[in-house]
PDB file of N, CA and C in Angstrom:
ATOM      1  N   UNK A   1     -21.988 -27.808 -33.228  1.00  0.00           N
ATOM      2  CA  UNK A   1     -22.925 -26.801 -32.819  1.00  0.00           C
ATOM      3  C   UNK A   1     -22.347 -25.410 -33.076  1.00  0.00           C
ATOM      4  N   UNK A   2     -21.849 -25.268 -34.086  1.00  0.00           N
ATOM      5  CA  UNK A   2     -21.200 -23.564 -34.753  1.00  0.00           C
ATOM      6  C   UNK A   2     -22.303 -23.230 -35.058  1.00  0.00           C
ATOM      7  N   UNK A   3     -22.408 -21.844 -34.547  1.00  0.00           N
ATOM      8  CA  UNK A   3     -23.664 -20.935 -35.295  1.00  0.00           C
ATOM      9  C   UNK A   3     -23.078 -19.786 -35.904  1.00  0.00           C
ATOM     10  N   UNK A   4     -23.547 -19.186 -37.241  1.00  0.00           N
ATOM     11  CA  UNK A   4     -23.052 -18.249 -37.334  1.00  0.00           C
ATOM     12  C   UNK A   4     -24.107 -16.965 -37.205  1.00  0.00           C
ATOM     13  N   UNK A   5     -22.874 -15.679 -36.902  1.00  0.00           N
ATOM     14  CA  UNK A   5     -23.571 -14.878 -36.503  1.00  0.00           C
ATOM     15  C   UNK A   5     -24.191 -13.767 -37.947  1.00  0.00           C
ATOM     16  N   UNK A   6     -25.107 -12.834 -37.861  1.00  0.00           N
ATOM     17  CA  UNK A   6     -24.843 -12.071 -38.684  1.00  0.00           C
ATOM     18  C   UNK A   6     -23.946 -11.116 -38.646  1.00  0.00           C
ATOM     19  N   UNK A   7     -23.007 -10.160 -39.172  1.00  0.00           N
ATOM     20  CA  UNK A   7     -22.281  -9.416 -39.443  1.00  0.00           C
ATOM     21  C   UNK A   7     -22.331  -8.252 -38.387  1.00  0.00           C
ATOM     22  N   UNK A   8     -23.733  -7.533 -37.728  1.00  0.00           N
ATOM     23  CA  UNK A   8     -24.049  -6.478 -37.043  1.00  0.00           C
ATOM     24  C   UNK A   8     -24.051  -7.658 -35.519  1.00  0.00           C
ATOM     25  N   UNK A   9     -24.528  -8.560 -35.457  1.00  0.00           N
ATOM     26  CA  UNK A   9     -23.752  -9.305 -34.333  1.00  0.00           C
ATOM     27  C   UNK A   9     -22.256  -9.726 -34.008  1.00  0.00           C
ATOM     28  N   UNK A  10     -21.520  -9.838 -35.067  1.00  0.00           N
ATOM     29  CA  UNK A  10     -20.629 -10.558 -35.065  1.00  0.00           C
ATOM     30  C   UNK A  10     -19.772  -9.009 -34.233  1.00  0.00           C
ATOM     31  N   UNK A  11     -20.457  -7.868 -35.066  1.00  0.00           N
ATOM     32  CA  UNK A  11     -19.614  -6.661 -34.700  1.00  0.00           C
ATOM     33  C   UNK A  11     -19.394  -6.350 -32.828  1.00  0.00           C
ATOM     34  N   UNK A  12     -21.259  -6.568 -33.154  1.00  0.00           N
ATOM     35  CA  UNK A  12     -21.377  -6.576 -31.549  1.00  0.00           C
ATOM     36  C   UNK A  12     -20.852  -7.194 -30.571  1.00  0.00           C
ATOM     37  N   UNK A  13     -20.105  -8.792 -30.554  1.00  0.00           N
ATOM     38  CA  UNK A  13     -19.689  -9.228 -29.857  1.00  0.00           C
ATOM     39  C   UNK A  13     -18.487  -9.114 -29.958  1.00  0.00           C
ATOM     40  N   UNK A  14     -17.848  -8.296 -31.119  1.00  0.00           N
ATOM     41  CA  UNK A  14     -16.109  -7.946 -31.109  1.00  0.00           C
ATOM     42  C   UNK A  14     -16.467  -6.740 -30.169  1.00  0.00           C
ATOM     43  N   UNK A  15     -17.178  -5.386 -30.266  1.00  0.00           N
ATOM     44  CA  UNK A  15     -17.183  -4.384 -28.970  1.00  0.00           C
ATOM     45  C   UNK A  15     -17.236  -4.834 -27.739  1.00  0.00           C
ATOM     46  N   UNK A  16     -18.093  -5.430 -27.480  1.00  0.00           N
ATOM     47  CA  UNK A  16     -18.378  -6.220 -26.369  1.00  0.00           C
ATOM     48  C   UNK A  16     -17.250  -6.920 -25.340  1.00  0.00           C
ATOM     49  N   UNK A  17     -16.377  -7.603 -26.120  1.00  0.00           N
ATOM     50  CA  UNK A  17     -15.587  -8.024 -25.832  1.00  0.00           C
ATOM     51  C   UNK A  17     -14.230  -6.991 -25.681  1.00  0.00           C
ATOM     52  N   UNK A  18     -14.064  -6.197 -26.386  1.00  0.00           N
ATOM     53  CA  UNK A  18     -13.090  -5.228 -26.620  1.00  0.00           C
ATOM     54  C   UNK A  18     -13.275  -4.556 -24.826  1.00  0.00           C
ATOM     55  N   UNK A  19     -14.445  -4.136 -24.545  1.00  0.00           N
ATOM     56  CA  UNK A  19     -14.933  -3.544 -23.633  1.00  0.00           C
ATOM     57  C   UNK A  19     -14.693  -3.999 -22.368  1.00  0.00           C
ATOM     58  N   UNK A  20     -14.935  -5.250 -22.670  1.00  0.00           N
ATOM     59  CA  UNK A  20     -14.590  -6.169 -21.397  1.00  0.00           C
ATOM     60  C   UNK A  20     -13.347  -6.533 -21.019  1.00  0.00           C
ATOM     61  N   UNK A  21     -12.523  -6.310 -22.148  1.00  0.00           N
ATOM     62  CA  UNK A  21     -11.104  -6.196 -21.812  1.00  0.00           C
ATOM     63  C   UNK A  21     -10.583  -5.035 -20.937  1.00  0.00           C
ATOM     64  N   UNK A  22     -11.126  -4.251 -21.833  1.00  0.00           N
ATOM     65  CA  UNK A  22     -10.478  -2.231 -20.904  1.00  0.00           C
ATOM     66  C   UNK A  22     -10.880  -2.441 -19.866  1.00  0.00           C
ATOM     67  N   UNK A  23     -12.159  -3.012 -18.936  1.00  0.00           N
ATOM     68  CA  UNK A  23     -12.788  -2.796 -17.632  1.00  0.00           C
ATOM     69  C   UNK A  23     -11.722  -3.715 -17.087  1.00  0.00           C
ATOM     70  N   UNK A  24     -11.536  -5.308 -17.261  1.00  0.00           N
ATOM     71  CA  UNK A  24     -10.466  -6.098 -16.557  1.00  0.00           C
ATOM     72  C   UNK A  24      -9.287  -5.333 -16.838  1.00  0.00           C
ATOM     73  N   UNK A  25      -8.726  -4.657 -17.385  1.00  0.00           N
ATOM     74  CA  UNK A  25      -7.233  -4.405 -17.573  1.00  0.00           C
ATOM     75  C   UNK A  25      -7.445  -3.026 -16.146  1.00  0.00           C
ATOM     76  N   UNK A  26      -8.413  -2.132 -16.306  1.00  0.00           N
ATOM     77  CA  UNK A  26      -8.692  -1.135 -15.367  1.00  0.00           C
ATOM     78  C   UNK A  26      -9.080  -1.866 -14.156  1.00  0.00           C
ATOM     79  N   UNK A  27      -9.564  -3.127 -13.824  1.00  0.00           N
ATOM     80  CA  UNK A  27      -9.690  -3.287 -12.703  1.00  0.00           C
ATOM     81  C   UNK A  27      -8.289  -3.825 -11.653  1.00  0.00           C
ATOM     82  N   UNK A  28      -7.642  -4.603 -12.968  1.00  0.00           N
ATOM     83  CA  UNK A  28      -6.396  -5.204 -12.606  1.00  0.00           C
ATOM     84  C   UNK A  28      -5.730  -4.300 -12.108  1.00  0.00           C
ATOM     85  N   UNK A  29      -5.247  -2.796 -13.087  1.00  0.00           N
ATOM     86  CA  UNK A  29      -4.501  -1.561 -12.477  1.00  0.00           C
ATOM     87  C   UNK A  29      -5.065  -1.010 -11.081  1.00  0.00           C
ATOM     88  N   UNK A  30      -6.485  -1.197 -11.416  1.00  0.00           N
ATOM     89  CA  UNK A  30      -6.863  -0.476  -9.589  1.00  0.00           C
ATOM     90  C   UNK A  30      -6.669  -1.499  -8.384  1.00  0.00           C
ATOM     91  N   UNK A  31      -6.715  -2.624  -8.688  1.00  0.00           N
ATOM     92  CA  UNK A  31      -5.739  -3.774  -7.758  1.00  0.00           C
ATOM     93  C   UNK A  31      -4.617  -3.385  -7.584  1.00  0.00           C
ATOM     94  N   UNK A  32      -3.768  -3.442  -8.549  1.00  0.00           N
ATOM     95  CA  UNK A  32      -2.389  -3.628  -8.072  1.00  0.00           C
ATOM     96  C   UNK A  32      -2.173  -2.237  -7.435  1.00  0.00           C
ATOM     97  N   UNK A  33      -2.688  -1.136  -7.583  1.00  0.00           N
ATOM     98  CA  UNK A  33      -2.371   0.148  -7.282  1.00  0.00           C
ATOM     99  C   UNK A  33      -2.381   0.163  -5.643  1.00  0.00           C
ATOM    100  N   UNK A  34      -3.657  -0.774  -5.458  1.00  0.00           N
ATOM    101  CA  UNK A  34      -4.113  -0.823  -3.854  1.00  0.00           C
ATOM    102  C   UNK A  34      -3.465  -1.639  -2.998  1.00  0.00           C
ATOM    103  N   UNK A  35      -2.725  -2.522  -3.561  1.00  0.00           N
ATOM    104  CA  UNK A  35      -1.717  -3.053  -3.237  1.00  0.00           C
ATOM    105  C   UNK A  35      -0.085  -2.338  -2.586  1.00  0.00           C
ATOM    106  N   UNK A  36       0.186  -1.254  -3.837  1.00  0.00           N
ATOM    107  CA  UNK A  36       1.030  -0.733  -3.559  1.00  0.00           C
ATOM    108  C   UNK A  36       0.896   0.114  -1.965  1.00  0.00           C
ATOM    109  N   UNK A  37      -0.201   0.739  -2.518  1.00  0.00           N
ATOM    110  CA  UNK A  37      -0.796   1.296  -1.054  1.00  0.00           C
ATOM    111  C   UNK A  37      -0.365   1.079   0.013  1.00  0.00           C
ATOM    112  N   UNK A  38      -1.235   0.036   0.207  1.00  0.00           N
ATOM    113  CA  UNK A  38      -0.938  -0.845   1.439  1.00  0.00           C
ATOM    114  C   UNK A  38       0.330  -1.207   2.106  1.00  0.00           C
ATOM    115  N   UNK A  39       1.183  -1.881   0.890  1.00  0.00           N
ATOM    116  CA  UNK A  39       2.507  -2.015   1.072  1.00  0.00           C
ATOM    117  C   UNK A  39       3.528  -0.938   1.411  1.00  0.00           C
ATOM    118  N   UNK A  40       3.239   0.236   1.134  1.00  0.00           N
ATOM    119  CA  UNK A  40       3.102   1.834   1.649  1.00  0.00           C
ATOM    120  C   UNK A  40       2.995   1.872   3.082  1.00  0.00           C
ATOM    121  N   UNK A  41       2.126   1.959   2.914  1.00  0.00           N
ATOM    122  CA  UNK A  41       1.129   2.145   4.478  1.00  0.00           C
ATOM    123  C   UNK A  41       2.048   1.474   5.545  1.00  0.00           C
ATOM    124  N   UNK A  42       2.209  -0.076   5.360  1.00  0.00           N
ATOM    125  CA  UNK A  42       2.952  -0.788   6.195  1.00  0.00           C
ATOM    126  C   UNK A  42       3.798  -0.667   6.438  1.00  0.00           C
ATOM    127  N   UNK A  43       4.604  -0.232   5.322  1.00  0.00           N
ATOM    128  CA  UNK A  43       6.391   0.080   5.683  1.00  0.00           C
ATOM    129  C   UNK A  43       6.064   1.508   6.570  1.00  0.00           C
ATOM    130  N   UNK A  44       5.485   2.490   5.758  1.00  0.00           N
ATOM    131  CA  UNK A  44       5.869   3.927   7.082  1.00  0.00           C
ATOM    132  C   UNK A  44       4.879   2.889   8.299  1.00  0.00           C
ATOM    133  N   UNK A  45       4.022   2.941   8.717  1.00  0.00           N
ATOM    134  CA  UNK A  45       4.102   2.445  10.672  1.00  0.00           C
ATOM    135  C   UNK A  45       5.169   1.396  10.530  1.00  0.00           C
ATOM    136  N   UNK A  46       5.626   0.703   9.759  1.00  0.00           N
ATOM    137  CA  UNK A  46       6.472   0.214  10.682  1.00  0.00           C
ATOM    138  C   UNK A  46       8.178   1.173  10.747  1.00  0.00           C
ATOM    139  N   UNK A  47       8.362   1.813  10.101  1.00  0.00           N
ATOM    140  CA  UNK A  47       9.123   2.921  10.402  1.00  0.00           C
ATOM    141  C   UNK A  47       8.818   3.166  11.346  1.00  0.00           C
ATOM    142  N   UNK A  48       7.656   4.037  11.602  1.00  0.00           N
ATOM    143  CA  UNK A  48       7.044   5.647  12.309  1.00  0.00           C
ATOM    144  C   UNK A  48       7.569   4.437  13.861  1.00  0.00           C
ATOM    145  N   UNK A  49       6.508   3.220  13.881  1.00  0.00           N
ATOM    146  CA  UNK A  49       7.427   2.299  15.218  1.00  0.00           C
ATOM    147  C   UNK A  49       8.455   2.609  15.991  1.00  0.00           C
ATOM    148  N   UNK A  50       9.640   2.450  14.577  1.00  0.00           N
ATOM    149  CA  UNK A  50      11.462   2.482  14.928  1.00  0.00           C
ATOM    150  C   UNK A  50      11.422   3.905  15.111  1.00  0.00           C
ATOM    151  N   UNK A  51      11.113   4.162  14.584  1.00  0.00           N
ATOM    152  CA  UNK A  51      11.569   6.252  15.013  1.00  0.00           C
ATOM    153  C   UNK A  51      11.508   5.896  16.437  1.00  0.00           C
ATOM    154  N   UNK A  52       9.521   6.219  16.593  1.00  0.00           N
ATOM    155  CA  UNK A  52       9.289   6.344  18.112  1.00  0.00           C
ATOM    156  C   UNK A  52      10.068   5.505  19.091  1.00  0.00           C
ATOM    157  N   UNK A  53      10.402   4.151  18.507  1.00  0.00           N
ATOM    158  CA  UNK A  53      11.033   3.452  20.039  1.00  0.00           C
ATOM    159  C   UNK A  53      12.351   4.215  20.318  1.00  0.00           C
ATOM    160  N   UNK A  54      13.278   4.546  19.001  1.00  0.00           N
ATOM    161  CA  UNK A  54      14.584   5.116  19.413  1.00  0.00           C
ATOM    162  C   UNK A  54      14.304   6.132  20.139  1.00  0.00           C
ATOM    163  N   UNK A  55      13.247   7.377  19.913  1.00  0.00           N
ATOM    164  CA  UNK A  55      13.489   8.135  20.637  1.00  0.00           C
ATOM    165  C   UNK A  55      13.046   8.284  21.601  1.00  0.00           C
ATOM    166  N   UNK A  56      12.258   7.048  22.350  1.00  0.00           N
ATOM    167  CA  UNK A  56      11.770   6.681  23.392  1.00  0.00           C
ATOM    168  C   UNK A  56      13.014   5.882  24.181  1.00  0.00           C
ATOM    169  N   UNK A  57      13.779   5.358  23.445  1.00  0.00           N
ATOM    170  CA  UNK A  57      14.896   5.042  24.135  1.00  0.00           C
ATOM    171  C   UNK A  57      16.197   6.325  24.513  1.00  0.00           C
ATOM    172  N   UNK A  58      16.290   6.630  23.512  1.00  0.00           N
ATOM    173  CA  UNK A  58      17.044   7.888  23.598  1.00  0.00           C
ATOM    174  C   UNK A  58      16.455   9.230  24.917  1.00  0.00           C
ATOM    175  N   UNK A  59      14.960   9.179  25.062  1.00  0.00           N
ATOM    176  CA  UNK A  59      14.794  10.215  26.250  1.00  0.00           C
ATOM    177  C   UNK A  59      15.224   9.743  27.640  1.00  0.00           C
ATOM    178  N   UNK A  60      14.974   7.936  27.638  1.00  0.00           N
ATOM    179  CA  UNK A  60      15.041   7.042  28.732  1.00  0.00           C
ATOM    180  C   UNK A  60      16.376   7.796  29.053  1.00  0.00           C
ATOM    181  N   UNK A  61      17.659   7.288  28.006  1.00  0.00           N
ATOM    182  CA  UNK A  61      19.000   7.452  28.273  1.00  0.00           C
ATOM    183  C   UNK A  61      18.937   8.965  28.895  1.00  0.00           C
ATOM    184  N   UNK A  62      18.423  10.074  28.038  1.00  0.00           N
ATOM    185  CA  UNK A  62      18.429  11.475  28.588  1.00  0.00           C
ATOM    186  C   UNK A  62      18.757  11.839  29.855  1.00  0.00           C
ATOM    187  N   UNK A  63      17.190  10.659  30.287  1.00  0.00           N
ATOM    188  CA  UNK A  63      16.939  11.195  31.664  1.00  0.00           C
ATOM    189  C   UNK A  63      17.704  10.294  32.810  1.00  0.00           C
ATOM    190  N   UNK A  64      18.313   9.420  32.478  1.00  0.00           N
ATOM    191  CA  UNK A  64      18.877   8.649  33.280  1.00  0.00           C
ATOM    192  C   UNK A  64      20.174   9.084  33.643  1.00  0.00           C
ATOM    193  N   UNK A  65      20.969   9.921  32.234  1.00  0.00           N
ATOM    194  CA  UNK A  65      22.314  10.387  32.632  1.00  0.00           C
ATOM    195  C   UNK A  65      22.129  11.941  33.030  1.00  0.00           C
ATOM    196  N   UNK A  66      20.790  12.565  33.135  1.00  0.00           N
ATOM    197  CA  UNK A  66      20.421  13.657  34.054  1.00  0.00           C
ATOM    198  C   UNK A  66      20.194  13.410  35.771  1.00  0.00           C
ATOM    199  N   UNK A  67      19.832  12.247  35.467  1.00  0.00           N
ATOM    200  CA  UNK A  67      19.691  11.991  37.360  1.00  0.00           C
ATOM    201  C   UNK A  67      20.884  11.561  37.698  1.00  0.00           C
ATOM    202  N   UNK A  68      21.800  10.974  36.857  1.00  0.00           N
ATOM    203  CA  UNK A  68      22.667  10.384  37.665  1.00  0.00           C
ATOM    204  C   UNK A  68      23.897  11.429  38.247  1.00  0.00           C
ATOM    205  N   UNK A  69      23.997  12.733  36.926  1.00  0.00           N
ATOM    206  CA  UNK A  69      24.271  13.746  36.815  1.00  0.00           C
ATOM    207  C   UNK A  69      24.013  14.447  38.353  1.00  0.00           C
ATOM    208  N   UNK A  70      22.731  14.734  38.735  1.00  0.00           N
ATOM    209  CA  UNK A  70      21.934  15.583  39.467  1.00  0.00           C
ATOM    210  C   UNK A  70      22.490  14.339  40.743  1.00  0.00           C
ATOM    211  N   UNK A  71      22.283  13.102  41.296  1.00  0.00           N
ATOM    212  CA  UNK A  71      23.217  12.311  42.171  1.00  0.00           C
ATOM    213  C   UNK A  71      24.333  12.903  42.944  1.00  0.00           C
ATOM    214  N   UNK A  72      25.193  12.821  41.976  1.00  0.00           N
ATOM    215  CA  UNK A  72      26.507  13.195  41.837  1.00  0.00           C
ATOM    216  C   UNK A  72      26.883  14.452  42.530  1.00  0.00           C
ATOM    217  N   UNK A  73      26.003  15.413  42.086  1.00  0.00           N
ATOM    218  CA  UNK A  73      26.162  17.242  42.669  1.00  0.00           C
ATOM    219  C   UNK A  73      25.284  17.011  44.017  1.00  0.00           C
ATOM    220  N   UNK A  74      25.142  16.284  44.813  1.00  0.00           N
ATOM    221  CA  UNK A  74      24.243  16.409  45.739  1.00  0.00           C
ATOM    222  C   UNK A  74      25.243  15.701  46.663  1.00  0.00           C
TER     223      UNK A  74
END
């Protein structure tokens, strides 16, 4: 079941196809791009997390060796 095409078809389905390549190759890049993103995204909160807990631990300590401080003089 080969058919052949005429010449102004044959052309047409080489553009066609050409075309359909650039859109998958551009869709693939805007995937993986959004990917990166994300993978972005995730690492800083989970940073921004560790920051905040240290220095949520670090005020704890602050204030703990201020009272114990303030104890002491009393």
């Amino acid at each position: 079941m080969t058919e052949t095409y005429s010449k102004s078809r044959q052309r047409a389905e080489t553009a066609f196809a050409n075309l359909q390549t650039e859109f998958f190759a551009k869709n693939h890049a805007a995937e993986e791009l959004e990917s990166l993103v994300q993978a972005r995204d995730a690492k800083t909160l989970r940073l921004r997390d560790a920051r905040l807990a240290k220095e949520q631990t670090a005020r704890m300590s602050a204030t703990s060796a201020h009272l114990a401080k303030r104890s002491k003089s009393n």
